[in-house]
Protein backbone atom coordinates (compact mmCIF):
# COMPACT_ATOMS: atom_id res chain seq x y z
CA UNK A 1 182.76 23.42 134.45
CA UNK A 2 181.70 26.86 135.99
CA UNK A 3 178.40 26.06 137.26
CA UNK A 4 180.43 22.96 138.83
CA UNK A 5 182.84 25.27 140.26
CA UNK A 6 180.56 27.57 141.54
CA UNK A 7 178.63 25.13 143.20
CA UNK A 8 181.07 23.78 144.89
CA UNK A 9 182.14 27.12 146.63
CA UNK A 10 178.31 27.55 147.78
CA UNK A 11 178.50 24.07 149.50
CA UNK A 12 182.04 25.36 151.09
CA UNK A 13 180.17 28.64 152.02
CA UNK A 14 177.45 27.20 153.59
CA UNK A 15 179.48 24.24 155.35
CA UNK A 16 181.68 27.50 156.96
CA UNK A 17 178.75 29.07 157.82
CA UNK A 18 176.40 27.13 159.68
CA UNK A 19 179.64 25.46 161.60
CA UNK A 20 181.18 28.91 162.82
CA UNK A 21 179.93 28.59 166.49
CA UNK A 22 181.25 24.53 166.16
CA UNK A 23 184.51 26.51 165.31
CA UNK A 24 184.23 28.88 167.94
CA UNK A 25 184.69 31.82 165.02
CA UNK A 26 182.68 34.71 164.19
CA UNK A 27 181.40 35.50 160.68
CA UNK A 28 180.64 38.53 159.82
CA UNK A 29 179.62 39.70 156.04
CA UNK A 30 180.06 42.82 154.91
CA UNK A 31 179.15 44.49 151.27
CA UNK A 32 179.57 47.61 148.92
CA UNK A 33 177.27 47.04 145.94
CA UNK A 34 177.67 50.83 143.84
CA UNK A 35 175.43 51.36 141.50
CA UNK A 36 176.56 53.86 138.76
CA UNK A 37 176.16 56.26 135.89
CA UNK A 38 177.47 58.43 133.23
CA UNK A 39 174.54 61.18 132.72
CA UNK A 40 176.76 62.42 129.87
CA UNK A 41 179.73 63.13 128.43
CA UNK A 42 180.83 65.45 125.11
CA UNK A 43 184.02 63.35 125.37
CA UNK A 44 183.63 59.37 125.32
CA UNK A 45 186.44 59.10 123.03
CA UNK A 46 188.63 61.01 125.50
CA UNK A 47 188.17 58.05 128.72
CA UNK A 48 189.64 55.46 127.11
CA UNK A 49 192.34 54.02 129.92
CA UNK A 50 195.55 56.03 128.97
CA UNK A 51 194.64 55.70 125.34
CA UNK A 52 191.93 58.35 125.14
CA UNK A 53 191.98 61.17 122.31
CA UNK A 54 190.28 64.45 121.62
CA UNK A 55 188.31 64.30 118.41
CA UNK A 56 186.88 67.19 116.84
CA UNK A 57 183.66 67.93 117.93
CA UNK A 58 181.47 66.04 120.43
CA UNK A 59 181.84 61.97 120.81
CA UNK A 60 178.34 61.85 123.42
CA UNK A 61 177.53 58.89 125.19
CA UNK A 62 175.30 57.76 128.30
CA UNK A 63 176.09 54.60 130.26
CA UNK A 64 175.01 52.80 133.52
CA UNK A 65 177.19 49.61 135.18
CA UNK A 66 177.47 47.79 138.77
CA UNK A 67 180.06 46.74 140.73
CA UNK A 68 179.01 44.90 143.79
CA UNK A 69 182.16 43.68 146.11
CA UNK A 70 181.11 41.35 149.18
CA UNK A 71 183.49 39.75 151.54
CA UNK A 72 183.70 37.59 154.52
CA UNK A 73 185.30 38.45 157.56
CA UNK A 74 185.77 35.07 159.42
CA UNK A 75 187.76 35.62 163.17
CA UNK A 76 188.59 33.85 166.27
CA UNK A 77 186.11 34.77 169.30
CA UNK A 78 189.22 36.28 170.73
CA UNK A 79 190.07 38.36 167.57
CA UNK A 80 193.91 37.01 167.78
CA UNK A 81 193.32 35.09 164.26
CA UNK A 82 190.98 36.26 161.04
CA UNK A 83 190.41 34.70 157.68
CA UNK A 84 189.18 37.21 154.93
CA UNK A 85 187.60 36.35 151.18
CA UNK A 86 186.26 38.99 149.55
CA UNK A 87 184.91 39.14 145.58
CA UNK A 88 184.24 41.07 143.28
CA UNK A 89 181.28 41.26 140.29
CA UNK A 90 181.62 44.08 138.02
CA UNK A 91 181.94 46.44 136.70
CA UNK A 92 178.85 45.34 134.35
CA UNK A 93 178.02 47.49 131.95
CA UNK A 94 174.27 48.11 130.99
CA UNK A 95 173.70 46.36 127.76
CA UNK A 96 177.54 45.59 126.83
CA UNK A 97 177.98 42.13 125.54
CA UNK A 98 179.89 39.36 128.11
CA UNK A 99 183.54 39.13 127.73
CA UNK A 100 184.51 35.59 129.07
CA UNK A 101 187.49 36.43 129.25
CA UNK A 102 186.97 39.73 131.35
CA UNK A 103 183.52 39.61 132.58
CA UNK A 104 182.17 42.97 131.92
CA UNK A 105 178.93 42.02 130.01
CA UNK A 106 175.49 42.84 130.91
CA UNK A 107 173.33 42.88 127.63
CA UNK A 108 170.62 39.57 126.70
CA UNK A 109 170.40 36.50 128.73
CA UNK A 110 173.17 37.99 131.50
CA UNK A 111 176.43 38.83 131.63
CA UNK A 112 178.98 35.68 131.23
CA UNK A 113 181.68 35.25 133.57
CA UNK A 114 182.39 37.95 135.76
CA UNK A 115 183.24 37.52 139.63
CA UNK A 116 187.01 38.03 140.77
CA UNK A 117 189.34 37.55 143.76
CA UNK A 118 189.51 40.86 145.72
CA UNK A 119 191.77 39.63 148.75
CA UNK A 120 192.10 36.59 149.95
CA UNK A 121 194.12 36.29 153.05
CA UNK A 122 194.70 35.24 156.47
CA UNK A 123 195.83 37.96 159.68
CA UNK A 124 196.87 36.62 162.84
CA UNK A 125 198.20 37.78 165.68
CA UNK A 126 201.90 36.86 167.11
CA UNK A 127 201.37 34.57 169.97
CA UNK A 128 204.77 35.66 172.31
CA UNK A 129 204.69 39.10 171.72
CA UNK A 130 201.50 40.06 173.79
CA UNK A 131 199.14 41.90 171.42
CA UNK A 132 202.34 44.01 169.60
CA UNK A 133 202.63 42.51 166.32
CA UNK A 134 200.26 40.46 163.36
CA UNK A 135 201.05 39.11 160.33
CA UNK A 136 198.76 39.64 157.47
CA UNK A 137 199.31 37.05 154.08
CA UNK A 138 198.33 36.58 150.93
CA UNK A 139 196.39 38.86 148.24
CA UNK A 140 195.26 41.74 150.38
CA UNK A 141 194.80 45.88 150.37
CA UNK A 142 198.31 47.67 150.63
CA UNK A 143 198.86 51.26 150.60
CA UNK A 144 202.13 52.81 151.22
CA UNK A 145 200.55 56.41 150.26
CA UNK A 146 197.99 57.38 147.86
CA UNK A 147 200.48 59.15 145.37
CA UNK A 148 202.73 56.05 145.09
CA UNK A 149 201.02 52.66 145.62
CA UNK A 150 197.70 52.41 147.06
CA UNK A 151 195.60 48.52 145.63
CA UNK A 152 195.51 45.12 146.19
CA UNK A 153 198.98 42.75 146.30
CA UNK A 154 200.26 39.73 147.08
CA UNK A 155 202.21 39.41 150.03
CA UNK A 156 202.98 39.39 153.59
CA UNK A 157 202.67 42.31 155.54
CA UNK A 158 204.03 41.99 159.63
CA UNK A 159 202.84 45.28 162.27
CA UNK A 160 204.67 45.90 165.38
CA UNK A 161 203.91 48.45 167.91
CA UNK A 162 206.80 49.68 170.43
CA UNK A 163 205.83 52.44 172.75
CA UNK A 164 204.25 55.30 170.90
CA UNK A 165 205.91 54.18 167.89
CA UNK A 166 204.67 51.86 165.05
CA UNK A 167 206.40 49.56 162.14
CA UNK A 168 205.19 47.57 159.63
CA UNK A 169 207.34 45.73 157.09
CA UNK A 170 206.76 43.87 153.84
CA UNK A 171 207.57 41.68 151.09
CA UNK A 172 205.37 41.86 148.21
CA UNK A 173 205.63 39.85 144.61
CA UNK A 174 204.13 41.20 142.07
CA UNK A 175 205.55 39.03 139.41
CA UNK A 176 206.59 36.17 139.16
CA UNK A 177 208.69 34.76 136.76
CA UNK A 178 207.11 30.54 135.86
CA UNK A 179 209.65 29.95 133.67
CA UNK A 180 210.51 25.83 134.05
CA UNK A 181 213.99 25.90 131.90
CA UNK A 182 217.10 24.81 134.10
CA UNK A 183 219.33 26.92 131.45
CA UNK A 184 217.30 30.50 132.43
CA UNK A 185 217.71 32.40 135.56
CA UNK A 186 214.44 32.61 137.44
CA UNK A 187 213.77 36.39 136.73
CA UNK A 188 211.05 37.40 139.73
CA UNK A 189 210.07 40.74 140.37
CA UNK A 190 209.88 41.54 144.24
CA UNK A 191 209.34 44.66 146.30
CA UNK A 192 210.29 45.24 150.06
CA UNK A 193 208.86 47.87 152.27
CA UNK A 194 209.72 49.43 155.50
CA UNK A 195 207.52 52.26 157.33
CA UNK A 196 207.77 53.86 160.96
CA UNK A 197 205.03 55.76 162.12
CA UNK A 198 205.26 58.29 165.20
CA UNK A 199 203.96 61.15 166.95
CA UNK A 200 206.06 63.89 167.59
CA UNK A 201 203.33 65.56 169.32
CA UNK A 202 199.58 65.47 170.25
CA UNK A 203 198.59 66.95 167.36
CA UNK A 204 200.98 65.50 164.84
CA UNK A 205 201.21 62.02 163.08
CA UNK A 206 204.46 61.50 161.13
CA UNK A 207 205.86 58.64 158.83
CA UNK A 208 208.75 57.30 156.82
CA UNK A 209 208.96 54.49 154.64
CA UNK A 210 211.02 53.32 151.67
CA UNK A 211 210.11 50.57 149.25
CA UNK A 212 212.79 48.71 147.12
CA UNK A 213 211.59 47.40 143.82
CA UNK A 214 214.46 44.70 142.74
CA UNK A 215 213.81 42.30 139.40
CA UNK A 216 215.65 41.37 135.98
CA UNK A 217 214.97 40.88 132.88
CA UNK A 218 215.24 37.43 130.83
CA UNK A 219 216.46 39.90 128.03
CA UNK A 220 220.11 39.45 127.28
CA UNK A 221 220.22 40.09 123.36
CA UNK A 222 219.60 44.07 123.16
CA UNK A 223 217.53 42.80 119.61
CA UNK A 224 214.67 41.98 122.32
CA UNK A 225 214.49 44.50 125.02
CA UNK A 226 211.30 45.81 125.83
CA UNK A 227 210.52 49.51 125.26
CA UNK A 228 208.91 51.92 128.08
CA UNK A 229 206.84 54.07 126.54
CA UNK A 230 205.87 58.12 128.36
CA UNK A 231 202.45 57.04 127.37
CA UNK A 232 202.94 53.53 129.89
CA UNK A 233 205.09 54.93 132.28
CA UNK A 234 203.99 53.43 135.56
CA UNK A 235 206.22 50.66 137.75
CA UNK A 236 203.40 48.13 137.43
CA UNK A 237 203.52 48.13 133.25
CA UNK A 238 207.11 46.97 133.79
CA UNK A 239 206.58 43.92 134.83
CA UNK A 240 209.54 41.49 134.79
CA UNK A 241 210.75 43.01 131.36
CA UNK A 242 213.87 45.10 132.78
CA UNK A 243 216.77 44.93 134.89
CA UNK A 244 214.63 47.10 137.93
CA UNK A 245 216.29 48.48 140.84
CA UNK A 246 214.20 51.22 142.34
CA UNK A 247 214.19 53.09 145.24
CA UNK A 248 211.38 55.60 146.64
CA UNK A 249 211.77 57.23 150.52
CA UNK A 250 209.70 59.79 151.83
CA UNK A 251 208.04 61.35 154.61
CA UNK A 252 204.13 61.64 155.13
CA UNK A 253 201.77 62.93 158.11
CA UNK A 254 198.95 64.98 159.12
CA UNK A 255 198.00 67.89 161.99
CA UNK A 256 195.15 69.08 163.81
CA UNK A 257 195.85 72.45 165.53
CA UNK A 258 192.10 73.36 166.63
CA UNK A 259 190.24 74.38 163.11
CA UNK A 260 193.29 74.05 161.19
CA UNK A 261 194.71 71.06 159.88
CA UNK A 262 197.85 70.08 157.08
CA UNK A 263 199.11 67.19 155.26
CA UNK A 264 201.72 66.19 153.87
CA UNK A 265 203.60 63.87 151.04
CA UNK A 266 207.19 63.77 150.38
CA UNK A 267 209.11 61.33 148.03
CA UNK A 268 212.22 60.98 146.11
CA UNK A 269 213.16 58.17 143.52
CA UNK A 270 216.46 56.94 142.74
CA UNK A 271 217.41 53.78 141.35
CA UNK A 272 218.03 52.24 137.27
CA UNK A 273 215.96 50.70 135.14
CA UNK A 274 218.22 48.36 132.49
CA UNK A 275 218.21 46.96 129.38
CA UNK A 276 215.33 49.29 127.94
CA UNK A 277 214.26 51.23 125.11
CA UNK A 278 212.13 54.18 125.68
CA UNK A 279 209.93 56.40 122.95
CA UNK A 280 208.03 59.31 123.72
CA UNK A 281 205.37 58.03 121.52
CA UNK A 282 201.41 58.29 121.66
CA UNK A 283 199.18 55.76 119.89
CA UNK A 284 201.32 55.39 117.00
CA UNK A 285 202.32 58.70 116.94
CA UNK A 286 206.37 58.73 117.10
CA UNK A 287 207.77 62.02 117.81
CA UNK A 288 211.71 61.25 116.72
CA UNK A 289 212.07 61.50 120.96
CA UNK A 290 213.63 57.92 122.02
CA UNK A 291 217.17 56.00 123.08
CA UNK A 292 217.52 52.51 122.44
CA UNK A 293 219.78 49.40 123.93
CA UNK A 294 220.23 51.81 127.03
CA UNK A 295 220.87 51.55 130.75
CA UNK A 296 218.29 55.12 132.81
CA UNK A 297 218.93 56.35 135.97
CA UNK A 298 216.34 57.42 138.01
CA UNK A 299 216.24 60.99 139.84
CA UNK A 300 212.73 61.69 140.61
CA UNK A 301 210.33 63.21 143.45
CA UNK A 302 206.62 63.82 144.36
CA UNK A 303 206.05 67.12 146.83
CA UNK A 304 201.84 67.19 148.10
CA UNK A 305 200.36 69.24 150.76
CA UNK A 306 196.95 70.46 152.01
CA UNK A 307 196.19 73.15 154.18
CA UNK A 308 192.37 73.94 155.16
CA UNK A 309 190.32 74.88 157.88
CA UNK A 310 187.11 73.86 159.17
CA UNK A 311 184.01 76.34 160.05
CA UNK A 312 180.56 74.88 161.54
CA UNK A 313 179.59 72.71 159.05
CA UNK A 314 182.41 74.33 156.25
CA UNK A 315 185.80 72.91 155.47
CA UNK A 316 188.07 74.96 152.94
CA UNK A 317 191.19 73.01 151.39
CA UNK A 318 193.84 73.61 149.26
CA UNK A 319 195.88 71.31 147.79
CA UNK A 320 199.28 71.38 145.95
CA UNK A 321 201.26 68.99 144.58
CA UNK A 322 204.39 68.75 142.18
CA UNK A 323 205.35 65.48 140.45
CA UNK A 324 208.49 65.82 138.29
CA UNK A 325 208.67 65.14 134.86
CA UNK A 326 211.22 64.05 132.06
CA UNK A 327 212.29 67.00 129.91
CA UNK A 328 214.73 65.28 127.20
CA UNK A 329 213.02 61.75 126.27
CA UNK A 330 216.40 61.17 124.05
CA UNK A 331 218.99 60.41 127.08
CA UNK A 332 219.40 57.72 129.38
CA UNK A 333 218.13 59.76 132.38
CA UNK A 334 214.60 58.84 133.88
CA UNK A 335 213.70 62.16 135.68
CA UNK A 336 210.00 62.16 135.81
CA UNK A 337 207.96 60.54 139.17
CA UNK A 338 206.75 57.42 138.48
CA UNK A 339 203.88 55.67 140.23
CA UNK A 340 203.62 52.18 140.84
CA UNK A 341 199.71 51.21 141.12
CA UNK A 342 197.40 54.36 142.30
CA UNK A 343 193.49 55.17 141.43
CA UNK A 344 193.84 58.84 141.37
CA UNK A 345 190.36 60.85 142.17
CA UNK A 346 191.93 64.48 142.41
CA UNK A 347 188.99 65.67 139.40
CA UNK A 348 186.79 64.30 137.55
CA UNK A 349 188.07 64.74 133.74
CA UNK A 350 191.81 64.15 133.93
CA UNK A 351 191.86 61.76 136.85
CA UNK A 352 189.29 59.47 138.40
CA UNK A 353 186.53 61.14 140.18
CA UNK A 354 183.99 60.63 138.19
CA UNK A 355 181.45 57.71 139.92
CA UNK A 356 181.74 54.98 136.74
CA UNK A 357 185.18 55.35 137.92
CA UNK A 358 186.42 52.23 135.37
CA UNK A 359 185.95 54.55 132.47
CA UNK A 360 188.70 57.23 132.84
CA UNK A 361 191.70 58.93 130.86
CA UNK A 362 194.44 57.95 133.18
CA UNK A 363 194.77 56.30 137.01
CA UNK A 364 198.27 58.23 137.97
CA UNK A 365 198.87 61.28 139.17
CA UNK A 366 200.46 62.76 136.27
CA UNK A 367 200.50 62.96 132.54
CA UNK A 368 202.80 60.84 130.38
CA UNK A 369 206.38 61.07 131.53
CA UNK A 370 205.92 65.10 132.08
CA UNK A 371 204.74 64.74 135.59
CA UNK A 372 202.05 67.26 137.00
CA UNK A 373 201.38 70.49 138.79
CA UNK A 374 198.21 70.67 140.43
CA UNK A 375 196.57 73.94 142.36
CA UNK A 376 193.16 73.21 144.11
CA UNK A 377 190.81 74.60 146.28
CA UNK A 378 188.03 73.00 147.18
CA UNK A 379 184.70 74.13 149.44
CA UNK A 380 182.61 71.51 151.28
CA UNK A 381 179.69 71.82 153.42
CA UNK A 382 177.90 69.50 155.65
CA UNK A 383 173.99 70.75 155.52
CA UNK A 384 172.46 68.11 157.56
CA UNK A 385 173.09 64.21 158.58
CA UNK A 386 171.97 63.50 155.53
CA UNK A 387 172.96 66.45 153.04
CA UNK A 388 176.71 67.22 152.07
CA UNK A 389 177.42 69.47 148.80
CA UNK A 390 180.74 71.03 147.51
CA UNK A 391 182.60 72.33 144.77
CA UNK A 392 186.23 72.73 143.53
CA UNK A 393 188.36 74.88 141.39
CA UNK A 394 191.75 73.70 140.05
CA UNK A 395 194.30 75.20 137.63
CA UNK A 396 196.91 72.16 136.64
CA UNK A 397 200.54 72.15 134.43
CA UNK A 398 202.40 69.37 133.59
CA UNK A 399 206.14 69.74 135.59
CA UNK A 400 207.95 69.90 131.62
CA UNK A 401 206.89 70.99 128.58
CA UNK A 402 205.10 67.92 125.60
CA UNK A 403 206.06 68.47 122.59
CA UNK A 404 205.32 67.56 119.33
CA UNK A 405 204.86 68.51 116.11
CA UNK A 406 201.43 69.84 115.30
CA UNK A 407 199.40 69.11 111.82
CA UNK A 408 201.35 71.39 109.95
CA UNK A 409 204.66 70.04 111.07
CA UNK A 410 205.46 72.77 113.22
CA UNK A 411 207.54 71.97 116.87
CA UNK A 412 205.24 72.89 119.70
CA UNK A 413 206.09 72.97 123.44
CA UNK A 414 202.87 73.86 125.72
CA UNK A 415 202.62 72.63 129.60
CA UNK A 416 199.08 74.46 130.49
CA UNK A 417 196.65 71.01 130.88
CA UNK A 418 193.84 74.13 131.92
CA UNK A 419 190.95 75.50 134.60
CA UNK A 420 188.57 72.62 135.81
CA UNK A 421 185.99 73.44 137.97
CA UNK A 422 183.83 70.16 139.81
CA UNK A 423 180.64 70.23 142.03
CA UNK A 424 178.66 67.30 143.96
CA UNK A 425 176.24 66.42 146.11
CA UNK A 426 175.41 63.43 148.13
CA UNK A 427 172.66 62.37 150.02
CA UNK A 428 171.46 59.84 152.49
CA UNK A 429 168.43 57.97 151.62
CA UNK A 430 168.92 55.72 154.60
CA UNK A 431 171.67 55.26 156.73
CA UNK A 432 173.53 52.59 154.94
CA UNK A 433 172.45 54.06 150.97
CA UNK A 434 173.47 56.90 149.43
CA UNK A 435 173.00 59.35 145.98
CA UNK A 436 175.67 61.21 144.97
CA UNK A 437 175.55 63.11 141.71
CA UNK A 438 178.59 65.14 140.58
CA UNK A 439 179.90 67.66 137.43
CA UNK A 440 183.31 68.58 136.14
CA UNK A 441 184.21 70.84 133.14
CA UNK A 442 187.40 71.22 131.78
CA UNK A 443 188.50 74.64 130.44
CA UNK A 444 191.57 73.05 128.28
CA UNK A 445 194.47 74.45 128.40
CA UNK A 446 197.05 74.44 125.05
CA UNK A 447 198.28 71.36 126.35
CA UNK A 448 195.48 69.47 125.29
CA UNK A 449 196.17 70.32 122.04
CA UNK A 450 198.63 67.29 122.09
CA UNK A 451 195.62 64.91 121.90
CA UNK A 452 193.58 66.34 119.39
CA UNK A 453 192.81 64.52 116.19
CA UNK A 454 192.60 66.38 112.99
CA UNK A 455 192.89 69.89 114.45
CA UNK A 456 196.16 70.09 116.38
CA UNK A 457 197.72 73.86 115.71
CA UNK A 458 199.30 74.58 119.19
CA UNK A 459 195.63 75.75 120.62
CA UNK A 460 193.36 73.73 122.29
CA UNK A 461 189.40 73.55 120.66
CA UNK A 462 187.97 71.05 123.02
CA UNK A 463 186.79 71.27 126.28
CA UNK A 464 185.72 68.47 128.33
CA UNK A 465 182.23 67.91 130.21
CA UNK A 466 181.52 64.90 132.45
CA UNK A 467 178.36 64.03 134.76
CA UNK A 468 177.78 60.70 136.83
CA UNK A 469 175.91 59.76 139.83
CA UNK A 470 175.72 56.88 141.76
CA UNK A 471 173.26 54.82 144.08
CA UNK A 472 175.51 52.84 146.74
CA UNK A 473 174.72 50.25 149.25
CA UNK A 474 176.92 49.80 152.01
CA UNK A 475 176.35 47.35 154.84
């Protein structure tokens, strides 16, 4: 049945392909096939996908895996209409055995099932309104900003352009609810987003946006309500499980004022989230922290900035930014930032910097429900066309306090996550393939303590090391 299947899309391919001029379209292919590697890491148990521990003493490992996305960019000669299918294979893992049901193998005789949609969807241009507004539908790359929602959706997405001003609106579903039952309320999960973008001078770009997350629960008896968890505490893990009504606004932009430039992120949260229980619980671990059969409001906000400058072939950065956190998981208040779907690259051992990028502790920009405080600055320099190296320092927090209760059953409260300090390099083999190796090393903070196994005692005793490269081919 798969060999069938795929056979059939090579005949559609093909059939598409040699007809584009008989269509009057163009085709154009384009591809990102990233090799990469894990040179080594003391912590293996530690990138585990918002699961991770710290065990005592070294857990070593070494891996290599691909992930090779192509996609087809098919488009009216006059550019007013464009089809796009784009797929994914990956990320295969040197010598793991193939999951059918993910696809992640790549150990004896191949790797099993493993290519995915990556967008599929169609972007056309509004006939009466004389080049001023397209449509884009279907599953697609969406970004409202890169500390709130930044991946791929369903939905339709509409661009206008007035004057000097831009807007963009959307609907997006990212659940839906199949139930077939005449006696149960259809119980979708939609979001609705509005953005204007603007330029209050030359050397200024400005936004604002808000996105409305609206969806119930099919949970009436309080005996099954779904529990949010600080350790799943992210708008896309809620799925169509609670009575949602969430609101995020906020302001973003950038400047350029000769060799100085800023950015900016601002967001506040407001909303409820219905019909939950929540537990400030860790991998079994239950700290006595929790409120059951409970209606949460939602107070929240996000402040980011950067400030550098740029020198020759230098550029100095620093970066701030403040996510709020929770600091009483037993009331009905939700006060801690959440994100809805982000792949956070700030460093390389908390976040996802680190090239085999699908091994990682956590995608969001904070930790648990306690939000974050981050303090970096960063050095890069541009040696050649070819040659680009840099390094960064950061000291990071969590916004409020963890606690728990440490081996010996004493209370702890620590917010110091700890001093990490990356470096990288990258280099152009040819114009379209690249090296990049990079480092980070986490100085751990008492913080960590909270994920130790077997030694917590309100210090931290294990550091974190983690080297990767890649080899990427983009065309």
């Amino acid at each position: 049945m798969v060999i069938k299947k795929i056979v059939i899309s090579a005949i559609i391919l093909l059939l598409v392909l040699v007809s584009g001029s008989v269509l009057a379209a163009e085709i154009k292919i384009k591809g990102d096939f990233n090799n990469r590697f894990t040179i080594y890491t003391n912590h293996n148990d530690w990138l585990d996908g918002e699961k991770g521990v710290l065990g005592d003493g070294n857990s070593s490992e070494s891996w290599g895996e691909a992930k090779y996305r192509l996609w087809f960019n098919a488009s009216s000669n006059d550019g007013k209409v464009k089809g796009v299918w784009a797929f994914e294979a990956g990320s295969l893992e040197y010598g793991k055995l193939g999951d059918v049901g993910r696809g992640v193998g790549g150990s004896y005789s191949g790797d099993g099932i493993n290519v995915e949609t990556r967008w599929l969807y169609t972007d056309f241009q509004l006939p009466w309104l004389d080049n001023k507004a397209r449509i884009r539908m279907g599953l697609q790359p969406f970004t409202v900003n890169s500390y709130l929602w930044s991946e791929t959706i369903m939905g339709v997405i509409s661009d206008f352009s007035v004057g000097p001003v831009t807007l963009k609106f959307a609907w997006l579903r990212p659940y839906r609810d199949e139930s077939k039952d005449p006696d149960d309320d259809i119980e979708d999960l939609d979001a609705f987003y509005g953005r204007i973008n603007f330029k209050p001078s030359k050397n200024i770009n400005a936004g604002l946006f808000g996105v409305y997350f609206q969806g119930d629960s099919d949970k009436s008896d309080p005996v099954g309500f779904a529990t949010i968890t600080s350790q799943n505490y992210e708008v896309k893990k809620l799925k169509n499980e609670f009575d949602l009504d969430l609101l995020t606004i906020g302001t973003d932009g950038k400047g350029n004022f000769g060799n100085l430039f800023v950015s900016w992120d601002l967001m506040y949260q407001v909303g409820s989230i219905d019909n939950a229980n929540f537990k400030e619980s860790y991998n079994g671990w239950d700290y006595n922290k929790g409120v059951a059969n409970e209606d949460f409001d939602v107070s929240a906000w996000l402040a980011h900035v950067d400030i550098g400058c740029r020198l020759d072939k230098m550029k100095f950065t620093y970066t701030f930014w403040y996510a709020s956190g929770d600091d009483d998981g037993g009331d009905s208040d939700f006060d801690a930032f959440m994100a809805v779907d982000i792949d956070c690259k700030a460093n390389m051992t908390i976040f996802k910097a680190m090239y085999a990028e699908d091994d990682y502790y956590t995608e969001k920009n904070y930790l648990l429900d306690k939000g974050f405080i981050m303090n970096k600055l960063a050095f890069d320099y541009k040696a050649s066309k070819k040659l680009s190296f840099g390094t960064a320092a950061m000291y990071m927090l969590t916004a409020e306090n963890i606690e728990y209760r440490d081996d010996a059953g004493k209370q702890r409260k620590e917010d110091e996550v700890g001093v990490e300090v990356n470096v990288w390099m990258k280099y152009k083999l040819y114009d379209n393939l690249e090296f990049a190796i990079n480092a980070g090393y986490l100085f751990a903070g008492d913080a960590m303590d909270f994920w130790e196994e077997g030694q917590r005692d309100g210090s931290s005793d294990e550091d974190i090391f983690i080297s990767s490269c890649r080899v990427r081919y983009k065309f």
